[in-house]
PDB file of N, CA and C in Angstrom:
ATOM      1  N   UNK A   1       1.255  12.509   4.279  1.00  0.00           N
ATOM      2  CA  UNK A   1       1.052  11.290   3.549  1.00  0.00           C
ATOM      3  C   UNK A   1      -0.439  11.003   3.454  1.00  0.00           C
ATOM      4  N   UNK A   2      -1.134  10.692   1.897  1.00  0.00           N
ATOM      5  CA  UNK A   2      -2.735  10.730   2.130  1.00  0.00           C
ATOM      6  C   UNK A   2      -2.607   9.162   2.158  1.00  0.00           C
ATOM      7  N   UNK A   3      -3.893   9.126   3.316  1.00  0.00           N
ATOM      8  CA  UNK A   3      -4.705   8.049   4.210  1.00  0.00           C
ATOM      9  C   UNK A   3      -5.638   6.960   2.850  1.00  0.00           C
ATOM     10  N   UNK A   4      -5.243   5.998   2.639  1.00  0.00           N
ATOM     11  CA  UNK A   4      -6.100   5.807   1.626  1.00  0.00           C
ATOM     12  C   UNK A   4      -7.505   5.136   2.394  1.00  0.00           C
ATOM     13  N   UNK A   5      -7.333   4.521   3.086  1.00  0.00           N
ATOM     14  CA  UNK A   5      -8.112   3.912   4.401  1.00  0.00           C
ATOM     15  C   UNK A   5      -8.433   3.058   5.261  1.00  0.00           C
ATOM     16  N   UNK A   6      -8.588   2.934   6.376  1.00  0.00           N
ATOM     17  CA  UNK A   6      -8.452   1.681   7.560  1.00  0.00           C
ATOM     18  C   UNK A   6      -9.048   1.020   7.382  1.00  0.00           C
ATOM     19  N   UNK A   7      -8.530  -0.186   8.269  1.00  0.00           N
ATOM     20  CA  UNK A   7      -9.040  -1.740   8.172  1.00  0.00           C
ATOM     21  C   UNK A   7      -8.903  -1.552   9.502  1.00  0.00           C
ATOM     22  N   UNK A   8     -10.204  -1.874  10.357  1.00  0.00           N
ATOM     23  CA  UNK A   8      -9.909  -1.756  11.661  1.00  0.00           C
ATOM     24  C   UNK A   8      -8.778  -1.020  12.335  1.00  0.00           C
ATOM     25  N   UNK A   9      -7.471  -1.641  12.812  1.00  0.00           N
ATOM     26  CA  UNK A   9      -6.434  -0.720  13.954  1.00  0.00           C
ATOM     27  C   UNK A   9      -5.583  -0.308  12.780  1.00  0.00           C
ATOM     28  N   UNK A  10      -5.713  -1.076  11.265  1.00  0.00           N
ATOM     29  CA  UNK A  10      -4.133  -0.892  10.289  1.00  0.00           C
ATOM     30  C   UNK A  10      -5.108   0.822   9.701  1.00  0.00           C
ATOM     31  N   UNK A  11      -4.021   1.338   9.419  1.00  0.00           N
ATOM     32  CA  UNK A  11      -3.520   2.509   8.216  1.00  0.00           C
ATOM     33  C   UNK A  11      -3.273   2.232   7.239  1.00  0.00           C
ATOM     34  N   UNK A  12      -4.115   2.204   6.129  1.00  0.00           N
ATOM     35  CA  UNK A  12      -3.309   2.161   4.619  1.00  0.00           C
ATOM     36  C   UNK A  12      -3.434   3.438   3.963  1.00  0.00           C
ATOM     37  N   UNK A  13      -1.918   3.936   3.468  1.00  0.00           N
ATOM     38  CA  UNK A  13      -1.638   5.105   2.919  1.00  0.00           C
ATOM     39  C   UNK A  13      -0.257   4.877   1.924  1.00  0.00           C
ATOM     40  N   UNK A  14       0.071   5.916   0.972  1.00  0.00           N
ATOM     41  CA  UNK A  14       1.467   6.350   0.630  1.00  0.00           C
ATOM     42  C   UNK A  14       2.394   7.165   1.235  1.00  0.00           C
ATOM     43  N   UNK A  15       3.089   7.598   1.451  1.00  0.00           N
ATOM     44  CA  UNK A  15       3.966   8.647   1.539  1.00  0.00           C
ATOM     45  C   UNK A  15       4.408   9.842   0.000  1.00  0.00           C
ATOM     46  N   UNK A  16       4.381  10.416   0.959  1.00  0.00           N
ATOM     47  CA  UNK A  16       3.704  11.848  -0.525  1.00  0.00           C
ATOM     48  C   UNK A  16       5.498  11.842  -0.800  1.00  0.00           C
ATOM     49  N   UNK A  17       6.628  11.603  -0.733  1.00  0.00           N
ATOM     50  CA  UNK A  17       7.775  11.470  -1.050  1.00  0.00           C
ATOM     51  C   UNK A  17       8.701  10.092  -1.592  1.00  0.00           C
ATOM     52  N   UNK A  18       7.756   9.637  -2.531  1.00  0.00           N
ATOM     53  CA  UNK A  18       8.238   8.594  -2.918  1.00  0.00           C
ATOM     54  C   UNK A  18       9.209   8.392  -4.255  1.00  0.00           C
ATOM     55  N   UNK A  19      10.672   9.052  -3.901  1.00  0.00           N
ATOM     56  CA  UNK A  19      11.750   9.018  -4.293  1.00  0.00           C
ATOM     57  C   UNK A  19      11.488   9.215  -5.922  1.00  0.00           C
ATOM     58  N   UNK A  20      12.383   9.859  -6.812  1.00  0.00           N
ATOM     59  CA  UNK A  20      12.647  10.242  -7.678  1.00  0.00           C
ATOM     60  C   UNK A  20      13.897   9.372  -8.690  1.00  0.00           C
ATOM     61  N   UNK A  21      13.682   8.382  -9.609  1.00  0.00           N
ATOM     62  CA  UNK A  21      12.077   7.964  -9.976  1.00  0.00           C
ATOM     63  C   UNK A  21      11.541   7.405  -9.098  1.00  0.00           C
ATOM     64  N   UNK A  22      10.079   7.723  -9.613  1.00  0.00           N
ATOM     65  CA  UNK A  22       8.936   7.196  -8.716  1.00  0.00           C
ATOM     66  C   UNK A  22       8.888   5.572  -8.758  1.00  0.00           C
ATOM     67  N   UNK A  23       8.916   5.254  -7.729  1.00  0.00           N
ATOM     68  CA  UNK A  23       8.662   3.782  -7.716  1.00  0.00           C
ATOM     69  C   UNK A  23       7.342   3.185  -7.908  1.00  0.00           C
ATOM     70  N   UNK A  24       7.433   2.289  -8.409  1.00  0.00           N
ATOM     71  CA  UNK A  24       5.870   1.452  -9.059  1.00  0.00           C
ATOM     72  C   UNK A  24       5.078   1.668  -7.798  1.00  0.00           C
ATOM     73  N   UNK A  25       3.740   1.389  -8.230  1.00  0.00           N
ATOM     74  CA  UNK A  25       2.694   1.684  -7.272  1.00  0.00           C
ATOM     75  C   UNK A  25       2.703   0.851  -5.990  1.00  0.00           C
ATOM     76  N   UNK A  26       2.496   0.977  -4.875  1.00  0.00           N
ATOM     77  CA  UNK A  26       2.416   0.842  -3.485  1.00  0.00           C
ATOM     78  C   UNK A  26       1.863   1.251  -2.256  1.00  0.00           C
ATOM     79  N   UNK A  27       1.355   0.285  -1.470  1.00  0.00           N
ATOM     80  CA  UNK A  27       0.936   1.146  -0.156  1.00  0.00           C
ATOM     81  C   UNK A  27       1.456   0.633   0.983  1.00  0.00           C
ATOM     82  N   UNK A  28       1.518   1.452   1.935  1.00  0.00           N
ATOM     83  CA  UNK A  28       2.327   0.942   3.445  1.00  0.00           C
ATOM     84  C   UNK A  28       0.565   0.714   3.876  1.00  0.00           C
ATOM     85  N   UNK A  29       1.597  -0.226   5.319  1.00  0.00           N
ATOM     86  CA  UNK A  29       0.422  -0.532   6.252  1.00  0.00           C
ATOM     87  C   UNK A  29       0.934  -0.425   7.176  1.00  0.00           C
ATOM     88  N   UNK A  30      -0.109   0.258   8.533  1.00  0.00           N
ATOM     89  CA  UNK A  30       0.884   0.526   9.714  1.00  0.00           C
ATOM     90  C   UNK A  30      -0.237   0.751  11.247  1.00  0.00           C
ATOM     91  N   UNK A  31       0.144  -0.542  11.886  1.00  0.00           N
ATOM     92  CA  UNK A  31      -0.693  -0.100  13.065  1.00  0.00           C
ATOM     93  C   UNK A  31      -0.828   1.255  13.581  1.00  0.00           C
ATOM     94  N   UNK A  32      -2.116   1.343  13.705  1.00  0.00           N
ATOM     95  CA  UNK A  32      -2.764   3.152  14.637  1.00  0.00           C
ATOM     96  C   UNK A  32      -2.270   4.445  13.398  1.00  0.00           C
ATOM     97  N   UNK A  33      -1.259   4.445  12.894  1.00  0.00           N
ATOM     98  CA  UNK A  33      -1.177   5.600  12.783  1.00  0.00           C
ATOM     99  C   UNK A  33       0.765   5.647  11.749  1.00  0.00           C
ATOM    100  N   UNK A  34       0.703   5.794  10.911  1.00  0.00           N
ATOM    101  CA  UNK A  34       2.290   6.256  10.168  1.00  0.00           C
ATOM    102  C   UNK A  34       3.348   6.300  10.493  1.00  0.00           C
ATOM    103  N   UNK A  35       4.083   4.891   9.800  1.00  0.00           N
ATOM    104  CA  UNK A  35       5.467   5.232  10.504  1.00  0.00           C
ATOM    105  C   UNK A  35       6.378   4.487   9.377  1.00  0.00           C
ATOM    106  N   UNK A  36       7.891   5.102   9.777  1.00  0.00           N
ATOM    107  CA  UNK A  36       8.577   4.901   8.673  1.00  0.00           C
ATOM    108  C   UNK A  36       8.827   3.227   8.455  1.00  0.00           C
ATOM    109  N   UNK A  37       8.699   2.319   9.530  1.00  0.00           N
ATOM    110  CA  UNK A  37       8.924   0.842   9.690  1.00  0.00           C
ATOM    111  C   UNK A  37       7.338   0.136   9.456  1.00  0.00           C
ATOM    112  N   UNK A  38       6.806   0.591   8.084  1.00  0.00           N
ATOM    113  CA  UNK A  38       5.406  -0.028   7.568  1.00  0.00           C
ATOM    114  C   UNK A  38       5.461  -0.715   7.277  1.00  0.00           C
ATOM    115  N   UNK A  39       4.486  -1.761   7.087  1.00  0.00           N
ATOM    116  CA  UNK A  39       4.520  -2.900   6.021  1.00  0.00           C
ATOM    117  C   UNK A  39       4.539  -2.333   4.225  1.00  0.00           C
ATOM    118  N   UNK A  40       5.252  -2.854   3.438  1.00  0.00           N
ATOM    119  CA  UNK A  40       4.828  -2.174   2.181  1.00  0.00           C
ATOM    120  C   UNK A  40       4.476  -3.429   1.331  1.00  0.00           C
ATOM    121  N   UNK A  41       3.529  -3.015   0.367  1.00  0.00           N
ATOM    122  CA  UNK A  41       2.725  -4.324  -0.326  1.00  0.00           C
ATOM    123  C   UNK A  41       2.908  -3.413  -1.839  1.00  0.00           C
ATOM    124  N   UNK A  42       3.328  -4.180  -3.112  1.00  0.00           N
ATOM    125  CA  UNK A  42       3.316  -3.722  -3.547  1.00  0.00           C
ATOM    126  C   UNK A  42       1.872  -3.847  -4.876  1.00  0.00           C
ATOM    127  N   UNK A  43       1.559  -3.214  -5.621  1.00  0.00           N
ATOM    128  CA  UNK A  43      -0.021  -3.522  -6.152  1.00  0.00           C
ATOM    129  C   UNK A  43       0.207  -3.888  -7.984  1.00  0.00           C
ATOM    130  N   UNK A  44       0.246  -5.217  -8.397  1.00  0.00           N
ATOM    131  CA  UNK A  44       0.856  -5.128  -9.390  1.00  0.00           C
ATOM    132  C   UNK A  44      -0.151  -5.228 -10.894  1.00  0.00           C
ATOM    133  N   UNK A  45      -0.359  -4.972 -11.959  1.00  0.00           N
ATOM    134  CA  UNK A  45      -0.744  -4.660 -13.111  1.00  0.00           C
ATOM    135  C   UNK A  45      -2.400  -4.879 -13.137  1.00  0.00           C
ATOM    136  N   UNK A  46      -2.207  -6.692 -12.650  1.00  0.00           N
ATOM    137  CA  UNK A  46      -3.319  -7.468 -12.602  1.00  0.00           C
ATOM    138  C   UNK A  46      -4.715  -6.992 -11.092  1.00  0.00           C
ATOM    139  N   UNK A  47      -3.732  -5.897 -10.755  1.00  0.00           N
ATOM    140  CA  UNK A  47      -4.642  -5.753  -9.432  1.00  0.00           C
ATOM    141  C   UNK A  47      -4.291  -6.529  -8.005  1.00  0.00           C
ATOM    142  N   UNK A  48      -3.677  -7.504  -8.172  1.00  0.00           N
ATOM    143  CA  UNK A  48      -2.785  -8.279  -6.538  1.00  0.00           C
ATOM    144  C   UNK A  48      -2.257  -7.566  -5.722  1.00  0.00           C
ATOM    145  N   UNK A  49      -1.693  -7.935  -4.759  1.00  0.00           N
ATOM    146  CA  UNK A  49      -1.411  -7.784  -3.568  1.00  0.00           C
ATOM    147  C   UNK A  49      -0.017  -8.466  -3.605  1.00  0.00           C
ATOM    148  N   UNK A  50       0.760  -7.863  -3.319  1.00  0.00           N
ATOM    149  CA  UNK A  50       2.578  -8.631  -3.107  1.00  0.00           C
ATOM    150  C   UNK A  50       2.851  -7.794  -1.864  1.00  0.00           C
ATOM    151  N   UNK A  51       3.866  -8.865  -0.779  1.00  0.00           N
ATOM    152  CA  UNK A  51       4.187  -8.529  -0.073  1.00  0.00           C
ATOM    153  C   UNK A  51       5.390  -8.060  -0.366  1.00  0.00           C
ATOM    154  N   UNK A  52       5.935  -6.719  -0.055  1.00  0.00           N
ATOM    155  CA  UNK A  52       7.857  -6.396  -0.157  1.00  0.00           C
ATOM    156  C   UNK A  52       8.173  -6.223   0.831  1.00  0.00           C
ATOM    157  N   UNK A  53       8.024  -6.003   1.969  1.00  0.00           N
ATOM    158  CA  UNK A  53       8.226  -6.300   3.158  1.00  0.00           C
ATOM    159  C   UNK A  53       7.401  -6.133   4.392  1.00  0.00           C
ATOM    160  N   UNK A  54       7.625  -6.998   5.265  1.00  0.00           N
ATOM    161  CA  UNK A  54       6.672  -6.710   6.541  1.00  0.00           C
ATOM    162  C   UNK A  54       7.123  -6.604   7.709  1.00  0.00           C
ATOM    163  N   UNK A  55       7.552  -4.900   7.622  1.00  0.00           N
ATOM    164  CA  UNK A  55       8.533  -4.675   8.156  1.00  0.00           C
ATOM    165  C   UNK A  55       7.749  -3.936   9.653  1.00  0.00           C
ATOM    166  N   UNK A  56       6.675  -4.148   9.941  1.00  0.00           N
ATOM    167  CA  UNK A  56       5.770  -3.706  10.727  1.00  0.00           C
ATOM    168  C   UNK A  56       5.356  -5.231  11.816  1.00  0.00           C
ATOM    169  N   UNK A  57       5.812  -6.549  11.213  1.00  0.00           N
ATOM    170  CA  UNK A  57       5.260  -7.561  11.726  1.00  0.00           C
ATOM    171  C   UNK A  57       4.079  -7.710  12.002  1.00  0.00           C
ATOM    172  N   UNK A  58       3.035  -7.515  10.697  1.00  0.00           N
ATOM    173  CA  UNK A  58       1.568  -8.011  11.099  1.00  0.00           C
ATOM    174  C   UNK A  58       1.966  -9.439  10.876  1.00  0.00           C
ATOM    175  N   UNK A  59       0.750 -10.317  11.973  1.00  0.00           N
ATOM    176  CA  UNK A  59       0.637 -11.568  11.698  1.00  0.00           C
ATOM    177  C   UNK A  59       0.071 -11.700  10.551  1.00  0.00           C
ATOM    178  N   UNK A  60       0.838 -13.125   9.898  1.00  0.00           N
ATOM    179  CA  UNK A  60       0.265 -13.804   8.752  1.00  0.00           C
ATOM    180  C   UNK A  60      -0.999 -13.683   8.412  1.00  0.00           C
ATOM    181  N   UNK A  61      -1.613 -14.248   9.837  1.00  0.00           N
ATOM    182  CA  UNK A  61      -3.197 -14.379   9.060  1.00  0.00           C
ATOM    183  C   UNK A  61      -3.834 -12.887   9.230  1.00  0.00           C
ATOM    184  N   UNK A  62      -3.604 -12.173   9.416  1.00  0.00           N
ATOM    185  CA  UNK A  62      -3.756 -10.867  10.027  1.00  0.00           C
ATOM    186  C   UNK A  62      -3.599 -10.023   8.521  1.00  0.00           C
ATOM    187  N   UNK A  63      -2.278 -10.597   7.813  1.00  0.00           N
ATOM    188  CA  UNK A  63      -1.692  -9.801   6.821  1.00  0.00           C
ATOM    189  C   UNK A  63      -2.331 -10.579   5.462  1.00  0.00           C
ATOM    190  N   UNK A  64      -2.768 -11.771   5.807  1.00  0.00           N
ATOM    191  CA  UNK A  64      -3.582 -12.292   4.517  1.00  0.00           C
ATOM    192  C   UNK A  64      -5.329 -11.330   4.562  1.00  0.00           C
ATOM    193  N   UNK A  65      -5.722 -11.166   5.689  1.00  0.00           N
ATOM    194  CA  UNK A  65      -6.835 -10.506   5.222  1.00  0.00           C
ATOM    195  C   UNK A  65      -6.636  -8.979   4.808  1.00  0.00           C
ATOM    196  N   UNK A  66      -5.793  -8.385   5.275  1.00  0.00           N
ATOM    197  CA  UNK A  66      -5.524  -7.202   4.822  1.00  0.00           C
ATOM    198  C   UNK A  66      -5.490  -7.450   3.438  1.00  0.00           C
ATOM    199  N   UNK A  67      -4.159  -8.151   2.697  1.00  0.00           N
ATOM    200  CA  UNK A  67      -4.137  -8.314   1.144  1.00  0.00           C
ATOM    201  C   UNK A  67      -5.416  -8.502   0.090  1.00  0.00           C
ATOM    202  N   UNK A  68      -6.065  -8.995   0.901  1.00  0.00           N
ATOM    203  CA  UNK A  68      -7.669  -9.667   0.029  1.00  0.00           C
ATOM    204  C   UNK A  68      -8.286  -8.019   0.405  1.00  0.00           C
ATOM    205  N   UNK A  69      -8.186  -7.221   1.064  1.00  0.00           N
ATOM    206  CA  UNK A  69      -8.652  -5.795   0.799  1.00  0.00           C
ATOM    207  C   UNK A  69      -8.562  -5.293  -0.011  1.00  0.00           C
ATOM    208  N   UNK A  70      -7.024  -4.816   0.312  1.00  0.00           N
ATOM    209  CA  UNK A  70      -6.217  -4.177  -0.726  1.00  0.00           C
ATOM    210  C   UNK A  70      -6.405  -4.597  -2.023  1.00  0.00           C
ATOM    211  N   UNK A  71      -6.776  -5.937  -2.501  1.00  0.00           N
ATOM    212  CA  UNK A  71      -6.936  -6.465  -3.685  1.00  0.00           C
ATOM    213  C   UNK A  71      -7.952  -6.165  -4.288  1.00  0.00           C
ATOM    214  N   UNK A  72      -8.946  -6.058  -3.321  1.00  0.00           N
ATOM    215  CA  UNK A  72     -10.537  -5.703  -3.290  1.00  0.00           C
ATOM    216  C   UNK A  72     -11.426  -4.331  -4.112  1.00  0.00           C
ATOM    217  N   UNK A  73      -9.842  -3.426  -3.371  1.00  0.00           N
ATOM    218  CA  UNK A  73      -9.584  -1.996  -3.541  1.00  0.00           C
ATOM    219  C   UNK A  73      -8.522  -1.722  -4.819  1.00  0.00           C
ATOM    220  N   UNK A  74      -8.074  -2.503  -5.346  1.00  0.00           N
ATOM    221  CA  UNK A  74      -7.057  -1.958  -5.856  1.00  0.00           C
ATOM    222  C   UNK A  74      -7.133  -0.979  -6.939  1.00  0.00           C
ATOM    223  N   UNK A  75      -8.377  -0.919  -7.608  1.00  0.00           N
ATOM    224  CA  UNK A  75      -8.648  -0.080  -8.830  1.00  0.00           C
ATOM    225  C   UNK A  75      -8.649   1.745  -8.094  1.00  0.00           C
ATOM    226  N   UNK A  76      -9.545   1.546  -6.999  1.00  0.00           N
ATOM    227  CA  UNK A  76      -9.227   2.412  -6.077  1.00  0.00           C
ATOM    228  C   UNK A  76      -8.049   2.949  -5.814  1.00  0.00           C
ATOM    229  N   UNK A  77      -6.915   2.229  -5.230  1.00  0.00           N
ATOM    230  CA  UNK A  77      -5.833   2.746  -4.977  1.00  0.00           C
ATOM    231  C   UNK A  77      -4.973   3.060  -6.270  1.00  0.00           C
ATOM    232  N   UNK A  78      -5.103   2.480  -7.049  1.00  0.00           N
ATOM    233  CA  UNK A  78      -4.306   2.972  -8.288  1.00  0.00           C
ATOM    234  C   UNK A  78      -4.733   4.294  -8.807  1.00  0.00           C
ATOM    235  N   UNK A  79      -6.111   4.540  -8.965  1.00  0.00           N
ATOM    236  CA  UNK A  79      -6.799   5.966  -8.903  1.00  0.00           C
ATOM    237  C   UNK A  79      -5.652   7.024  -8.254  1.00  0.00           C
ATOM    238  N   UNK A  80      -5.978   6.339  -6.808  1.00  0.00           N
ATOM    239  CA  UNK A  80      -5.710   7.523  -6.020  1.00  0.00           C
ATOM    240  C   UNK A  80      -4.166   7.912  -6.320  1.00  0.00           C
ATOM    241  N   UNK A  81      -3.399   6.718  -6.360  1.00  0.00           N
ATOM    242  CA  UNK A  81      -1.740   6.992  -7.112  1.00  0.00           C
ATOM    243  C   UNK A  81      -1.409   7.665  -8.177  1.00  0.00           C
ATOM    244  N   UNK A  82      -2.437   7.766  -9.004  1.00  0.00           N
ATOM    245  CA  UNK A  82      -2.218   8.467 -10.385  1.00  0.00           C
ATOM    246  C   UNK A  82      -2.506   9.864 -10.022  1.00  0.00           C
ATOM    247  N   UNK A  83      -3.664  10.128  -9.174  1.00  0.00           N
ATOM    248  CA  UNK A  83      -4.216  10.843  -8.920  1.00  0.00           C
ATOM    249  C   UNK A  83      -2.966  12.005  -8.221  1.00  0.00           C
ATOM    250  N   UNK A  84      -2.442  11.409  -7.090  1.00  0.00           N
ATOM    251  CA  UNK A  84      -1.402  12.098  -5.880  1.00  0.00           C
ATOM    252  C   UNK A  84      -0.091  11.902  -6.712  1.00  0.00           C
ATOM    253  N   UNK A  85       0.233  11.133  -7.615  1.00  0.00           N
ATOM    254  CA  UNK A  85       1.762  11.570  -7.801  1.00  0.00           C
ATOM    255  C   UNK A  85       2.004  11.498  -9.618  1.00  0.00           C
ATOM    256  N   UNK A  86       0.749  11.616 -10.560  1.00  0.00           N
ATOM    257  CA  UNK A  86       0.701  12.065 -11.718  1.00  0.00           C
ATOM    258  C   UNK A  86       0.957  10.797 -12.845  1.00  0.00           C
ATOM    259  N   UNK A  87       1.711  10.343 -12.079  1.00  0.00           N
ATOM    260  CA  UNK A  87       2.243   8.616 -12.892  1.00  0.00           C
ATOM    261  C   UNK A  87       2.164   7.424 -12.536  1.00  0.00           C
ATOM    262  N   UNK A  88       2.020   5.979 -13.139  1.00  0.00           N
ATOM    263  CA  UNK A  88       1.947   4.708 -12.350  1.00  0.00           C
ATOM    264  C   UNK A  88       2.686   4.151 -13.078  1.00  0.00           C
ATOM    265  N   UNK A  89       3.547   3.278 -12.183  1.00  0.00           N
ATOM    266  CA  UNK A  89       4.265   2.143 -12.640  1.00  0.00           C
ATOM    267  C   UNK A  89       4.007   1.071 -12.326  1.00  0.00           C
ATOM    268  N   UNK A  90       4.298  -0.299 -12.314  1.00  0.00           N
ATOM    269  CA  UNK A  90       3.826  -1.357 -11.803  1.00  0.00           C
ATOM    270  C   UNK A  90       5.440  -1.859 -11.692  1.00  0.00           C
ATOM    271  N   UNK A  91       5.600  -2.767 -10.518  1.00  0.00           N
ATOM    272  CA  UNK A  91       6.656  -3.554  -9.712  1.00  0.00           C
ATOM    273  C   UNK A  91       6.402  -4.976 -11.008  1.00  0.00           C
ATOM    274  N   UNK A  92       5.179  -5.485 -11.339  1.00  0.00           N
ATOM    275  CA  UNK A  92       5.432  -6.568 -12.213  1.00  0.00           C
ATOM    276  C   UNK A  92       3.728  -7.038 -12.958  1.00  0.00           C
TER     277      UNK A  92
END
């Protein structure tokens, strides 16, 4: 799964198997290191940050500064999505 990149202790990455069809663009977040119980945020048209689940339990305020990253980054990460799996969709 490519690493897109840390925020201090979090992991932000995809998983290089993201089901057939591909689901709109997204990244997990995951203390230290990859796991299947990530947070997933999904990244939508405008460049935002949506939470779809936080299934990792970062704290709120913990998970609001992450989002203002990710948001920060997002032209970035959409790159890199087009880039690693050929197509982008958007959740909304």
């Amino acid at each position: 799964m490519p690493q897109i990149f840390r925020i201090g202790s979090y992991i932000v990455y995809f998983w290089s198997n993201e089901n057939k069809p591909l689901e709109p663009v997204h990244v997990h977040i995951a203390k230290g290191r990859a796991t299947a119980n990530a947070t997933k945020i999904w990244i939508t048209s405008a460049g935002k940050a949506l939470v779809c689940d936080n299934a990792s339990r970062i704290p709120q305020k913990q998970l609001g500064k992450l989002l203002r990253i990710i948001e920060a980054n997002s032209a970035s990460i959409l790159e890199q999505w087009r880039s690693h799996f050929g197509e982008i969709s958007y959740f909304c």
